[in-house]
C-alpha atoms as a PDB file:
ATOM      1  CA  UNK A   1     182.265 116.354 -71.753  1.00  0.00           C
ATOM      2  CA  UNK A   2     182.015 114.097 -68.524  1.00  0.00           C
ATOM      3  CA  UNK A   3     179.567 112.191 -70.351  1.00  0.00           C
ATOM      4  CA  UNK A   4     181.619 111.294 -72.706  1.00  0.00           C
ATOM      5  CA  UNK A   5     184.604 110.141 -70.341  1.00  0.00           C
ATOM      6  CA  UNK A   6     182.091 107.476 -68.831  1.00  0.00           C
ATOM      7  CA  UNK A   7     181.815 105.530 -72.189  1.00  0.00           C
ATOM      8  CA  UNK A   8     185.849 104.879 -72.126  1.00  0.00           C
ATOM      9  CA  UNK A   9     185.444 102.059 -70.328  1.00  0.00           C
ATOM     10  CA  UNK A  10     182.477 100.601 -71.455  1.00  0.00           C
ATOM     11  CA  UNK A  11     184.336 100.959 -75.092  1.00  0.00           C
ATOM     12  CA  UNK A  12     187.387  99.183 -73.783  1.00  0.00           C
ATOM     13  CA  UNK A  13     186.045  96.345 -72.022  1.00  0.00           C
ATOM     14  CA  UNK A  14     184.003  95.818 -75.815  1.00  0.00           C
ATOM     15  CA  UNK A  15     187.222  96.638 -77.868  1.00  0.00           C
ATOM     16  CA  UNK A  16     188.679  93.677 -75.303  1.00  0.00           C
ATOM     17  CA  UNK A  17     185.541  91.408 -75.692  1.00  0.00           C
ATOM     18  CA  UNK A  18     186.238  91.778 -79.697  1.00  0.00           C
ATOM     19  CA  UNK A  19     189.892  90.479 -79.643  1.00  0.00           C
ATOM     20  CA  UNK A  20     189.689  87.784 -77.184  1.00  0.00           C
ATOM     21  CA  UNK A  21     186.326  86.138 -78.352  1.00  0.00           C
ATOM     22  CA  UNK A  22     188.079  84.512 -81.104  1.00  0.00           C
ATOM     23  CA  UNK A  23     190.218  82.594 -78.520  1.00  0.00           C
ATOM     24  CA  UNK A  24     186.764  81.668 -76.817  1.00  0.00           C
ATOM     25  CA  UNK A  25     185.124  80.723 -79.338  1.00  0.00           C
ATOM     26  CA  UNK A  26     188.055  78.866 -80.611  1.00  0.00           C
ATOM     27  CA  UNK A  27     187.851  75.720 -77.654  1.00  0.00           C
ATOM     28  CA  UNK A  28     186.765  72.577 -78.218  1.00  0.00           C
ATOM     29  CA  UNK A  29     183.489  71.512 -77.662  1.00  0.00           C
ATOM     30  CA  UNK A  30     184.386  68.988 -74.767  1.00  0.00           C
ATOM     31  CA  UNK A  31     186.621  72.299 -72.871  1.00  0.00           C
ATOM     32  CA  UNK A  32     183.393  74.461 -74.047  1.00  0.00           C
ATOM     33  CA  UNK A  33     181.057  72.366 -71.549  1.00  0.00           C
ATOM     34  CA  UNK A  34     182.215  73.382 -68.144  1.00  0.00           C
ATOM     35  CA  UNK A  35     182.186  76.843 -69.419  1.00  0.00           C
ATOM     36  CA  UNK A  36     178.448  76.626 -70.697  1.00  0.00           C
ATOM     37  CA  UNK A  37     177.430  75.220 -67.299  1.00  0.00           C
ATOM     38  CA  UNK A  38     178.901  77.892 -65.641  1.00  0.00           C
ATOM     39  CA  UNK A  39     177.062  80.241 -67.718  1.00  0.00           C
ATOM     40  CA  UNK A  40     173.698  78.907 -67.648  1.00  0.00           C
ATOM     41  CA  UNK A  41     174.284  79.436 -63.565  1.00  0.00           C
ATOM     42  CA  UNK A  42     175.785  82.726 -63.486  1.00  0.00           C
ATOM     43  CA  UNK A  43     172.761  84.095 -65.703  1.00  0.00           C
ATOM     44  CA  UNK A  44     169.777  82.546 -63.631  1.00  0.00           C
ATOM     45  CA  UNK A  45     171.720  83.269 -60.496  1.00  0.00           C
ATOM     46  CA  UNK A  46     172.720  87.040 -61.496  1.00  0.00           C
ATOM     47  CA  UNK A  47     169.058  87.220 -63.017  1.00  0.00           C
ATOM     48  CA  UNK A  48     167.351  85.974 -60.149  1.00  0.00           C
ATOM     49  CA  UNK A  49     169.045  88.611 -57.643  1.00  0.00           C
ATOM     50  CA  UNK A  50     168.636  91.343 -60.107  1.00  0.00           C
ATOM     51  CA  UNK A  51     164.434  90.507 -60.482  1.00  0.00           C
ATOM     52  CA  UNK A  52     164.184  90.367 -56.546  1.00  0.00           C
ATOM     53  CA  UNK A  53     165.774  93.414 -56.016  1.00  0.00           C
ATOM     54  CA  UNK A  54     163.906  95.147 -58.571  1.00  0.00           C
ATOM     55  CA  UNK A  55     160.318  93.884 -57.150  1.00  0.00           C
ATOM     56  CA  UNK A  56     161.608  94.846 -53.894  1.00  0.00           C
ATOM     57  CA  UNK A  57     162.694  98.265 -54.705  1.00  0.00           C
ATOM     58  CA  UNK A  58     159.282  98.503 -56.789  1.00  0.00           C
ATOM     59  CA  UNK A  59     157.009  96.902 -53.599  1.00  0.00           C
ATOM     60  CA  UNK A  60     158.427  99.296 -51.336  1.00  0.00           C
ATOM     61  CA  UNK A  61     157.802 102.435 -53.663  1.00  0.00           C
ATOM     62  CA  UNK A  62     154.194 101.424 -53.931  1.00  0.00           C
ATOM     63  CA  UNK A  63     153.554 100.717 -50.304  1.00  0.00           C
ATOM     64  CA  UNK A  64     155.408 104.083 -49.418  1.00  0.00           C
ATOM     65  CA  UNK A  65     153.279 105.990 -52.302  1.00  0.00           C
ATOM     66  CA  UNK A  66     150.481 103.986 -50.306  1.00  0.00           C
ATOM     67  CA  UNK A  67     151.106 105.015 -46.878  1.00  0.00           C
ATOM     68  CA  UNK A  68     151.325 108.561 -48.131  1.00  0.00           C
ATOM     69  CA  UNK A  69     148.729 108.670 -50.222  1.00  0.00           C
ATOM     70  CA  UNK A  70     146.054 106.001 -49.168  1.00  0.00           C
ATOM     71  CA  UNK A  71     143.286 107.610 -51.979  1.00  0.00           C
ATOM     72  CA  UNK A  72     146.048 106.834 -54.611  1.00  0.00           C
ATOM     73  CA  UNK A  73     145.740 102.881 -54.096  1.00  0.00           C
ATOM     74  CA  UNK A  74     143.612 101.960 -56.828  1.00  0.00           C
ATOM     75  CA  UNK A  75     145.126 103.861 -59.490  1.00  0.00           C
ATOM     76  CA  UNK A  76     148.687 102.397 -57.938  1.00  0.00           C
ATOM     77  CA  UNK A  77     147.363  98.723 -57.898  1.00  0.00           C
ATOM     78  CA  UNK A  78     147.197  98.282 -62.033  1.00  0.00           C
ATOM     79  CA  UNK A  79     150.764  99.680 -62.916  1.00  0.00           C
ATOM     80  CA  UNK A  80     152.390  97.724 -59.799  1.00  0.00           C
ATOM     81  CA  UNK A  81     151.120  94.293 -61.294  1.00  0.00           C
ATOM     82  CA  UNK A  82     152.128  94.919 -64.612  1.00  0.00           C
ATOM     83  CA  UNK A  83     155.660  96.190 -63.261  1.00  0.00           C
ATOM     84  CA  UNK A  84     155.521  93.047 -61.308  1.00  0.00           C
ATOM     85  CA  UNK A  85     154.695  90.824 -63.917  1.00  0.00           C
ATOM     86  CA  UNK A  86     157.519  92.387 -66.145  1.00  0.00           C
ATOM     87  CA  UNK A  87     160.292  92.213 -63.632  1.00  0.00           C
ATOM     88  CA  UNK A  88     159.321  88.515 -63.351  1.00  0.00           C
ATOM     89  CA  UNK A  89     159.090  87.675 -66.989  1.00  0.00           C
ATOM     90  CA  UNK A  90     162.851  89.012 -67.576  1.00  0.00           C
ATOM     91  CA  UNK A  91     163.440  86.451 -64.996  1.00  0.00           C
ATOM     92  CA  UNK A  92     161.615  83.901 -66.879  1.00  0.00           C
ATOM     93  CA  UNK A  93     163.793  84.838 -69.979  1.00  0.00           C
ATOM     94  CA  UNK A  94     166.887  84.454 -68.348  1.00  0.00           C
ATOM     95  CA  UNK A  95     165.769  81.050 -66.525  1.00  0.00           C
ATOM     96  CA  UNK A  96     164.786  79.776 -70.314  1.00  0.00           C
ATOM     97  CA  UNK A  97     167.981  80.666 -71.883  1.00  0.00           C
ATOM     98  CA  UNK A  98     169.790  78.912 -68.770  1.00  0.00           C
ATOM     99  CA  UNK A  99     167.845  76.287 -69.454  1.00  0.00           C
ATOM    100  CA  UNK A 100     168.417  75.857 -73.382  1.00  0.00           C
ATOM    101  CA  UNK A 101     172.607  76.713 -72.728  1.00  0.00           C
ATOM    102  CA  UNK A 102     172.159  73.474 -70.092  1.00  0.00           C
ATOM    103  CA  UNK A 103     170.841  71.463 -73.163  1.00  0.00           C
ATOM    104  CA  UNK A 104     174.084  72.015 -75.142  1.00  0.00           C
ATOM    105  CA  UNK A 105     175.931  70.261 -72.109  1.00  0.00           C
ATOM    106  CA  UNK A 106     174.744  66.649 -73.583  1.00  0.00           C
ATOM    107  CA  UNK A 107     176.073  67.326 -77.361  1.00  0.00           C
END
């Protein structure tokens, strides 16, 4: 049952998304632009502190694992990079959708 309490909010806060969105989405384009800038900087900034924890948090597993274990390296060295290189391509995402809510400032 507890499980179920912790979706109340999370089905709120959407219920309340729903009903104001139409307000939002409502503005005019030249009250829209400030809003889309501030967007495109809150998503690379929120994505770019969210990808360098992650690699941290990841990094310091695999050098602890590492330390521990030092016979474990090469079989911890393949899934690290790929982690890695996953971590950073959400980043990437986020950095091109930033960039492509930027190019709606000039319309």
């Amino acid at each position: 049952m507890q499980k179920m309490t912790q979706w109340i909010p999370v089905v709120a806060m959407a219920t309340l998304a729903l009903f104001i969105s139409d307000a939002a989405l409502a503005a005019a384009p030249a009250e829209a632009q400030g809003y889309i800038g501030v967007g495109a900087g809150l998503a690379i900034g929120f994505a770019v502190l969210g990808g360098a924890i992650g690699q941290g948090m990841a990094a310091r597993a695999v050098l602890e694992s590492i330390a521990r274990n030092p016979q474990a390296s090469a079989k911890l060295n393949a899934p690290f990079f790929i982690g890695m290189a996953l971590i950073e391509s959400l980043v990437i995402f986020a950095w091109l959708m930033a960039f492509f809510l930027q190019g709606n400032l000039g319309a």
